[in-house]
Each structure stands twice: as C-alpha cells, then as structure tokens.
N, C-alpha and C. Protein backbone atom coordinates (compact mmCIF):
# COMPACT_ATOMS: atom_id res chain seq x y z
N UNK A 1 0.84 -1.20 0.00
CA UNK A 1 0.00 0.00 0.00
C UNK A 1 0.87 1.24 0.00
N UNK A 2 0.58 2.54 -0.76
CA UNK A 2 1.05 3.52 -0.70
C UNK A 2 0.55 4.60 -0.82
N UNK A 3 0.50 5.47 -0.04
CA UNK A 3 -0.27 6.59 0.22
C UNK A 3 0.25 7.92 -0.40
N UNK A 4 -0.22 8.85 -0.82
CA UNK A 4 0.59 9.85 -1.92
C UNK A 4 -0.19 11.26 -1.26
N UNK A 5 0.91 12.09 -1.26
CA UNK A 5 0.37 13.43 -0.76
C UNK A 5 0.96 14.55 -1.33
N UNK A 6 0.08 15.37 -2.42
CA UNK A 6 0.60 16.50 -2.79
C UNK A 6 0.65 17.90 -2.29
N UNK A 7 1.78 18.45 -2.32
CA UNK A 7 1.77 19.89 -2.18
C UNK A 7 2.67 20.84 -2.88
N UNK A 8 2.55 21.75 -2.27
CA UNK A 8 3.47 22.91 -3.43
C UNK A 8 2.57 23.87 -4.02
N UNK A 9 1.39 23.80 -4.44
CA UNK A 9 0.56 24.07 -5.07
C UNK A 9 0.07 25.63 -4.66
N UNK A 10 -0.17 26.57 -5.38
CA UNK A 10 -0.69 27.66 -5.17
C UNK A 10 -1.28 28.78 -6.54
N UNK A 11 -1.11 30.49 -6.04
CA UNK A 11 -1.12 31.05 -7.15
C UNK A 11 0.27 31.52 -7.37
N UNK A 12 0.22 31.61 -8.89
CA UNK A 12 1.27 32.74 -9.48
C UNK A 12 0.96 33.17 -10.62
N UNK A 13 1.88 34.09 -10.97
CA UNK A 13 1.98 35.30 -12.30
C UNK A 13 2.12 34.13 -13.16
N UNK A 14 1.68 34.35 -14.80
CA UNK A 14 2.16 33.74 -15.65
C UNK A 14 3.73 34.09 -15.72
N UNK A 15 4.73 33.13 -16.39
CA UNK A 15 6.52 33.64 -16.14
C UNK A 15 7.13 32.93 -14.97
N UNK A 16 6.15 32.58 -13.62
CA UNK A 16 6.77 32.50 -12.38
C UNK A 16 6.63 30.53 -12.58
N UNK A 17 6.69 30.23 -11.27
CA UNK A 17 7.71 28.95 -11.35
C UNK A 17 7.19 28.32 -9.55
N UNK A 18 6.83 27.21 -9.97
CA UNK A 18 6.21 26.34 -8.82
C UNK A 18 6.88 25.08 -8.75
N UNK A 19 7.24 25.09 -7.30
CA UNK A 19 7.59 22.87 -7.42
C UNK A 19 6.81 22.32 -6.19
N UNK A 20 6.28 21.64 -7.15
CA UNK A 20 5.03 20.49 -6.55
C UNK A 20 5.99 19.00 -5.91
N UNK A 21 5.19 18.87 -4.37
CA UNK A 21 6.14 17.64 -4.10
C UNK A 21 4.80 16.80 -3.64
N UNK A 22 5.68 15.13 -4.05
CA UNK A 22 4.60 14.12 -3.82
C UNK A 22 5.23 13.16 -2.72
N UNK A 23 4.83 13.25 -1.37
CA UNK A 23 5.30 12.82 -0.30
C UNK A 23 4.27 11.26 -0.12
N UNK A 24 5.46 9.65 0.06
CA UNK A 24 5.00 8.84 -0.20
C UNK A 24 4.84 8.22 1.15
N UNK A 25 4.12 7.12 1.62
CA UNK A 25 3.71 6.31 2.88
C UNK A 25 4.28 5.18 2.46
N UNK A 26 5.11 4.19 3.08
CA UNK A 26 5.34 2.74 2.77
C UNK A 26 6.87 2.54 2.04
N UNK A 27 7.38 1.73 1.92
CA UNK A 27 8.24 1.41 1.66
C UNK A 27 8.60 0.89 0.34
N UNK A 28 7.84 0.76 -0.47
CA UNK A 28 7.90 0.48 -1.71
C UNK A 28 8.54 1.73 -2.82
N UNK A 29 8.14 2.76 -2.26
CA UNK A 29 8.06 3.92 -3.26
C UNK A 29 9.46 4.17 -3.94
N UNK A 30 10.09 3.38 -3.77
CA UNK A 30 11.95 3.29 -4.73
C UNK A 30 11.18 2.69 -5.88
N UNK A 31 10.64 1.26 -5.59
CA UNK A 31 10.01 0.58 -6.49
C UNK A 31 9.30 0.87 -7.83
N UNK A 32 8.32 2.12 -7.56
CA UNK A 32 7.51 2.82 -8.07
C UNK A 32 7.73 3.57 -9.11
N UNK A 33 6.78 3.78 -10.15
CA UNK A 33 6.83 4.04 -11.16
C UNK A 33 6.07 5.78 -10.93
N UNK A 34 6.02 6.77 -10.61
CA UNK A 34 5.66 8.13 -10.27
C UNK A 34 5.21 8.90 -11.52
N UNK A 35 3.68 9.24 -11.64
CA UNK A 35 3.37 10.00 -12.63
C UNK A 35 2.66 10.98 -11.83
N UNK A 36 2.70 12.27 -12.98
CA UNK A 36 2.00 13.42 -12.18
C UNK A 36 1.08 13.77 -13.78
N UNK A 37 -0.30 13.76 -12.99
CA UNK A 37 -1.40 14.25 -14.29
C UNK A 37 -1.86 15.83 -13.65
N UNK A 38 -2.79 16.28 -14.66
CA UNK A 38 -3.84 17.62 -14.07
C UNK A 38 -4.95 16.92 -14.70
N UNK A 39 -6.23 18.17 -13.68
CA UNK A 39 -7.19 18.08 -14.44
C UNK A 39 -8.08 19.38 -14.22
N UNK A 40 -7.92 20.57 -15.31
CA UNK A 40 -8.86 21.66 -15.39
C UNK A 40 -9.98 21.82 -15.26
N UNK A 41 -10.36 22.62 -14.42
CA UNK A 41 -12.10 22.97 -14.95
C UNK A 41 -12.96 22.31 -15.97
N UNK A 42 -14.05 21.52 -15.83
CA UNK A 42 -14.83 21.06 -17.39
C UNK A 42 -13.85 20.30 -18.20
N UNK A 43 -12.51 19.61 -17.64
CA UNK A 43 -11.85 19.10 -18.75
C UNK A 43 -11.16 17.81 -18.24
N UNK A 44 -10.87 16.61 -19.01
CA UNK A 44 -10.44 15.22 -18.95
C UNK A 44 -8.81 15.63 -17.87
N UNK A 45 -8.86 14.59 -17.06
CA UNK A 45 -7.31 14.36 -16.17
C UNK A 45 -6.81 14.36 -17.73
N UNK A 46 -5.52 15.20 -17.62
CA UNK A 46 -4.15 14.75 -18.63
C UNK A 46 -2.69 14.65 -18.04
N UNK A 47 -2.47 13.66 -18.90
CA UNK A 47 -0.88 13.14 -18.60
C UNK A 47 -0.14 14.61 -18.36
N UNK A 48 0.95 14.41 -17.58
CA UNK A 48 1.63 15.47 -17.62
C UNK A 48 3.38 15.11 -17.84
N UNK A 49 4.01 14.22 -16.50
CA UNK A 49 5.00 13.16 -16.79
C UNK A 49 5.11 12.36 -15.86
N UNK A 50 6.23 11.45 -16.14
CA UNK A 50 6.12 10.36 -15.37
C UNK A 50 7.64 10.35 -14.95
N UNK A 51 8.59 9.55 -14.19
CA UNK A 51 9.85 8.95 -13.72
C UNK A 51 9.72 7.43 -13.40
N UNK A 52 10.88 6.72 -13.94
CA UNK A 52 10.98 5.24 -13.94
C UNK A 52 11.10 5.43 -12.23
N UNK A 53 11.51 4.32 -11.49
CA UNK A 53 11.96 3.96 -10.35
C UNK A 53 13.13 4.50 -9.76
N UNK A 54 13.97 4.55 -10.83
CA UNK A 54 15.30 5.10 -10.89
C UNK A 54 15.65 6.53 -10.92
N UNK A 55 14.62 7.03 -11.59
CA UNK A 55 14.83 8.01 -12.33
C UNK A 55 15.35 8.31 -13.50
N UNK A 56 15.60 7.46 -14.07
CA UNK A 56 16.70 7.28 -15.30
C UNK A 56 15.99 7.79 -16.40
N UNK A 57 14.63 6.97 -16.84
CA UNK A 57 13.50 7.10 -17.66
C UNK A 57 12.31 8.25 -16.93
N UNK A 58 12.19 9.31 -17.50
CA UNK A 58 11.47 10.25 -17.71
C UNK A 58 10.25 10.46 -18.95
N UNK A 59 9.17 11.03 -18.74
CA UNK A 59 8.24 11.18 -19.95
C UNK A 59 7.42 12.71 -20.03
N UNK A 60 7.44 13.05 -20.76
CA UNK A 60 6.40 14.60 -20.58
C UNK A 60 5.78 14.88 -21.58
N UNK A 61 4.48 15.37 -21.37
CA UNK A 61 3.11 15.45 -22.49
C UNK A 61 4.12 16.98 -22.96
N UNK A 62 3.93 17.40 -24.45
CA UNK A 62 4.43 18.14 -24.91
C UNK A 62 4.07 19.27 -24.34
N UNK A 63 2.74 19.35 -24.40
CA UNK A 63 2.54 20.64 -23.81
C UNK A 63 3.15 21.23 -22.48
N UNK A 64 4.22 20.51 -21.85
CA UNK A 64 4.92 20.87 -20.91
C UNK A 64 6.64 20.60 -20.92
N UNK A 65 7.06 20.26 -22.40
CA UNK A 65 8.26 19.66 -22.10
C UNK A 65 8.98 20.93 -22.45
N UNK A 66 10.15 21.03 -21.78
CA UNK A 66 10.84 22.49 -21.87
C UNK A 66 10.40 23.11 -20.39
N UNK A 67 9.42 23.08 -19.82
CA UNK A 67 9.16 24.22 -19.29
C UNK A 67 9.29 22.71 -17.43
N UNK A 68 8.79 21.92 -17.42
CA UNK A 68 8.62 21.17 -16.29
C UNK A 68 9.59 20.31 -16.65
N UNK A 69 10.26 20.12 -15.14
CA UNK A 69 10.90 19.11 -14.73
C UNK A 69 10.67 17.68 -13.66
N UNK A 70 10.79 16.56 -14.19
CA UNK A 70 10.01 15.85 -12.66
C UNK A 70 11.59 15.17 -12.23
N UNK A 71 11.26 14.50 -11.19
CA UNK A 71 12.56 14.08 -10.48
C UNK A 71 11.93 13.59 -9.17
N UNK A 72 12.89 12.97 -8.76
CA UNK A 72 12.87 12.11 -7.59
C UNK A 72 13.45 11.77 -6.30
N UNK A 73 13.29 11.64 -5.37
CA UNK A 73 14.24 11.19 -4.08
C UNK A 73 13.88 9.82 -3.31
N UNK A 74 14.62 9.38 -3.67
CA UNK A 74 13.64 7.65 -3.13
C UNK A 74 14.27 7.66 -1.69
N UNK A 75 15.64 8.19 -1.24
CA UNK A 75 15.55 8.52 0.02
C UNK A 75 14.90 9.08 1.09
N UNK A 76 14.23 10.20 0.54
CA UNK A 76 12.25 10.41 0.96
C UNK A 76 12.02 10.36 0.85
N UNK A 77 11.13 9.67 -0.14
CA UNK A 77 10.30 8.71 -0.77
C UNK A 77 9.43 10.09 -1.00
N UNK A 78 10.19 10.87 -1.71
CA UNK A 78 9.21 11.99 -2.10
C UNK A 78 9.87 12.28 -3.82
N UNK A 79 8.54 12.70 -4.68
CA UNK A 79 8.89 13.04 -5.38
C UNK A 79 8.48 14.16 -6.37
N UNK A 80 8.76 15.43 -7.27
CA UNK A 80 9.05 16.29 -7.17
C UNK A 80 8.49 16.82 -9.05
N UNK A 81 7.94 17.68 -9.07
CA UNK A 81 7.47 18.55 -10.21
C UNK A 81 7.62 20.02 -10.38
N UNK A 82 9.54 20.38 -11.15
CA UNK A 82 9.52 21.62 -11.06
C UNK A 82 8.99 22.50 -12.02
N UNK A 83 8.17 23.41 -11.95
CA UNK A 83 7.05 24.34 -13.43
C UNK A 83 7.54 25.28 -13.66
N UNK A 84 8.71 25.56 -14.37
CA UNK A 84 8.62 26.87 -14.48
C UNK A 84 7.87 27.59 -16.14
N UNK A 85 8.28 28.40 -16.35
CA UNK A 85 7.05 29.59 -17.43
C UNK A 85 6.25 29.17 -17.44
N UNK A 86 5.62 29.32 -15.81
CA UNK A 86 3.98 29.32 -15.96
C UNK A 86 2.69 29.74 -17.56
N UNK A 87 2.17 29.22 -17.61
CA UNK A 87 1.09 29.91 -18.05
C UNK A 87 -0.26 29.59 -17.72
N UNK A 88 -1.38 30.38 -18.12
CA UNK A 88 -2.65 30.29 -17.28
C UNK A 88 -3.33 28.74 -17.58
N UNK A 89 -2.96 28.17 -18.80
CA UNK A 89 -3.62 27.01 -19.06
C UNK A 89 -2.67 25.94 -18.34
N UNK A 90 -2.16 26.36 -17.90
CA UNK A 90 -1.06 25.55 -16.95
C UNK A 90 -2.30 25.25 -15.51
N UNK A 91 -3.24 26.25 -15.07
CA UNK A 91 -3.87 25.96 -14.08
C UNK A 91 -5.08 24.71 -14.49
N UNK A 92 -4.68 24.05 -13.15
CA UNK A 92 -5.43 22.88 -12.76
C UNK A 92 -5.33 21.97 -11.03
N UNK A 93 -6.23 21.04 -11.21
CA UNK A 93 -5.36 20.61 -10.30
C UNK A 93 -4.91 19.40 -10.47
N UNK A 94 -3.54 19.66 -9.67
CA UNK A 94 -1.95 18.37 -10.11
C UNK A 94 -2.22 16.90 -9.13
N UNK A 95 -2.40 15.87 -9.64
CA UNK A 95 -1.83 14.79 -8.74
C UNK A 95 -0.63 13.66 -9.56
N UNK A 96 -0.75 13.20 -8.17
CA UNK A 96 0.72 12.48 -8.52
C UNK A 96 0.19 10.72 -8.30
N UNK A 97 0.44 9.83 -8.79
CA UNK A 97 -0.31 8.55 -9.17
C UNK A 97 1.31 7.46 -8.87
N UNK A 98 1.30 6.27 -8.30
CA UNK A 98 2.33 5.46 -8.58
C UNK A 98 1.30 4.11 -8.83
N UNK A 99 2.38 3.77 -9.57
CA UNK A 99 2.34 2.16 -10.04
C UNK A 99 3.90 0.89 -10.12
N UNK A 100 3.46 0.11 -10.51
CA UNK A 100 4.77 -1.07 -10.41
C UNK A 100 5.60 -0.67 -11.63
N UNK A 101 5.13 -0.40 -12.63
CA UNK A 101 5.73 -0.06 -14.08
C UNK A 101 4.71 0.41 -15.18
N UNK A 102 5.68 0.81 -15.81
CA UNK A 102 4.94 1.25 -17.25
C UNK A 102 5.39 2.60 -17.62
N UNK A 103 6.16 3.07 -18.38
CA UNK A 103 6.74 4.37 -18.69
C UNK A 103 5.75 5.08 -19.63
N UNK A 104 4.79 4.37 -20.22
CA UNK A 104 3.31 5.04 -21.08
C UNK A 104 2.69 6.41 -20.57
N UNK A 105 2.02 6.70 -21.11
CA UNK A 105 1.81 7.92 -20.96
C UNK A 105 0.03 7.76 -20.70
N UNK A 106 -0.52 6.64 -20.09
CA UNK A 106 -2.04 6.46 -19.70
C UNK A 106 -2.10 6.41 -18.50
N UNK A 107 -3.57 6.36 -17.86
CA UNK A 107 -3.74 6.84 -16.66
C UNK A 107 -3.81 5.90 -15.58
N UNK A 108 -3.65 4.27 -15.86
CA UNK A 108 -3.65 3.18 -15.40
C UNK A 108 -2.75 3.28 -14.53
N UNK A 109 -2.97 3.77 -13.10
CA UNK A 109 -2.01 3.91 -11.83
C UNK A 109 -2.83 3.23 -10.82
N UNK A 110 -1.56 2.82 -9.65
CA UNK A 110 -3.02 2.03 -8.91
C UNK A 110 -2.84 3.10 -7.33
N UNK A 111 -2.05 3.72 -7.19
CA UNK A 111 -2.43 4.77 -5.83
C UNK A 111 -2.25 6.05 -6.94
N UNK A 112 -3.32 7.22 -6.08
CA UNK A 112 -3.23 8.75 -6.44
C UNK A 112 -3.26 9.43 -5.22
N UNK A 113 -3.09 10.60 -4.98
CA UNK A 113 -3.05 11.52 -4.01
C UNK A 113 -4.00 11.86 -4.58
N UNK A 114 -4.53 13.18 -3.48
CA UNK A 114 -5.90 13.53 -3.19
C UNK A 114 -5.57 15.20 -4.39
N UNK A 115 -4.34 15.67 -4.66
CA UNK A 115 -4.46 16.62 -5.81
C UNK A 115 -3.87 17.78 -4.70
N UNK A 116 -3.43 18.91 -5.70
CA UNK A 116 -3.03 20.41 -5.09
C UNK A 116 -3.30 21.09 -6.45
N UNK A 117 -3.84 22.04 -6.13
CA UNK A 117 -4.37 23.40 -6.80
C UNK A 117 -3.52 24.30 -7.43
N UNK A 118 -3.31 24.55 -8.38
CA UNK A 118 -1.89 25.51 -9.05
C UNK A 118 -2.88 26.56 -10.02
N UNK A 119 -2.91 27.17 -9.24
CA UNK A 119 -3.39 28.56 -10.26
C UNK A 119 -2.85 29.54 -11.02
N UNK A 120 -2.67 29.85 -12.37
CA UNK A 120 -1.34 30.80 -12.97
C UNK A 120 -2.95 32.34 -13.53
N UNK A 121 -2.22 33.07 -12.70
CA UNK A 121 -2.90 34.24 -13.17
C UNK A 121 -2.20 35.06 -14.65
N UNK A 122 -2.93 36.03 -15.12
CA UNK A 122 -2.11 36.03 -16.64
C UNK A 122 -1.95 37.55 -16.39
C-alpha cells in the first residue's frame, strides 16, 4: 500500500515557477513508477509526466516539455514537479499517481493523491 500526498501548489503570475512535491507512505516507493497528471475545470485528467523507479526514464506530455521538470528522491520517498514559465492554461489541479511499471503515458495507476491546486494568473 502507498499513500501519496501533494503539495506545493498555489497562485502565481504567468513567467513564475512552482515545485510540486509528492510525499509517499510505505516502503515500496523506490520501487515505483511516479506520474503526475492535471485536471482543469470542465476538462479530462491529462498526462503530464512520469519517472521510472530510478529516475533514469522520464516522460512529458508536450505541452509541458521544456518548461517542467520531474525528479525524484527515493531517500524520501518523495517526489518532485519543477514548473517553471507558468502559463494560465497551466492551471489545474496536479496529482501524482504510482504504479509497479509502465513508462506510457495512460492513466492506469493504482495509488493517487488527493491533488493540489496551481493557479497561474495572466
């Protein structure tokens, strides 16, 4: 079992720069495969990226590559979404999902956190 808890989450200027952390329960979470989705107002959860176990293997929906970084600490079993050049369609809210494997870019995770709120004003 693994329990997932996001934070970081707030407002900012479009330009400005947020890091979202996903703090894990249990001992597995080295193991784990760590994705972070959104989901806007009126609109479908979307992929955002993911990190292998390792960290080695990374993935990011285009609409964020360049601008977000994800990464990991399996020594705190926490792990980490840095945003920078906000923009307003950037707002949603972020969770972070683990599973055993799968570097894909679908939503098939079997723990999620409960989400944090990232608002980009323009």
């Amino acid at each position: 079992q693994v329990q997932l808890v996001e934070s970081g989450g707030g407002l900012v200027q479009a330009g400005g720069s947020l890091r979202l952390s996903c703090a894990a329960s249990g001992r597995t979470f080295s193991t784990k495969v760590i994705g972070w989705f959104r989901q806007a107002p009126g609109k479908e959860r979307e992929f955002v990226a993911l990190t292998s176990w390792s960290g080695s293997t990374t993935n990011y929906a285009d609409s964020v590559k360049g601008r977000f970084t994800i990464s990991r600490d399996n020594a705190k079993n926490t792990a980490y979404l840095q945003m920078n050049s906000l923009k307003p369609e950037d707002t949603a809210v972020y969770y972070c999902a683990a599973r055993n494997f799968g570097a894909t870019m679908d939503d098939r995770y079997d723990y999620w956190g409960r989400g944090t709120q990232v608002t980009v004003s323009s």
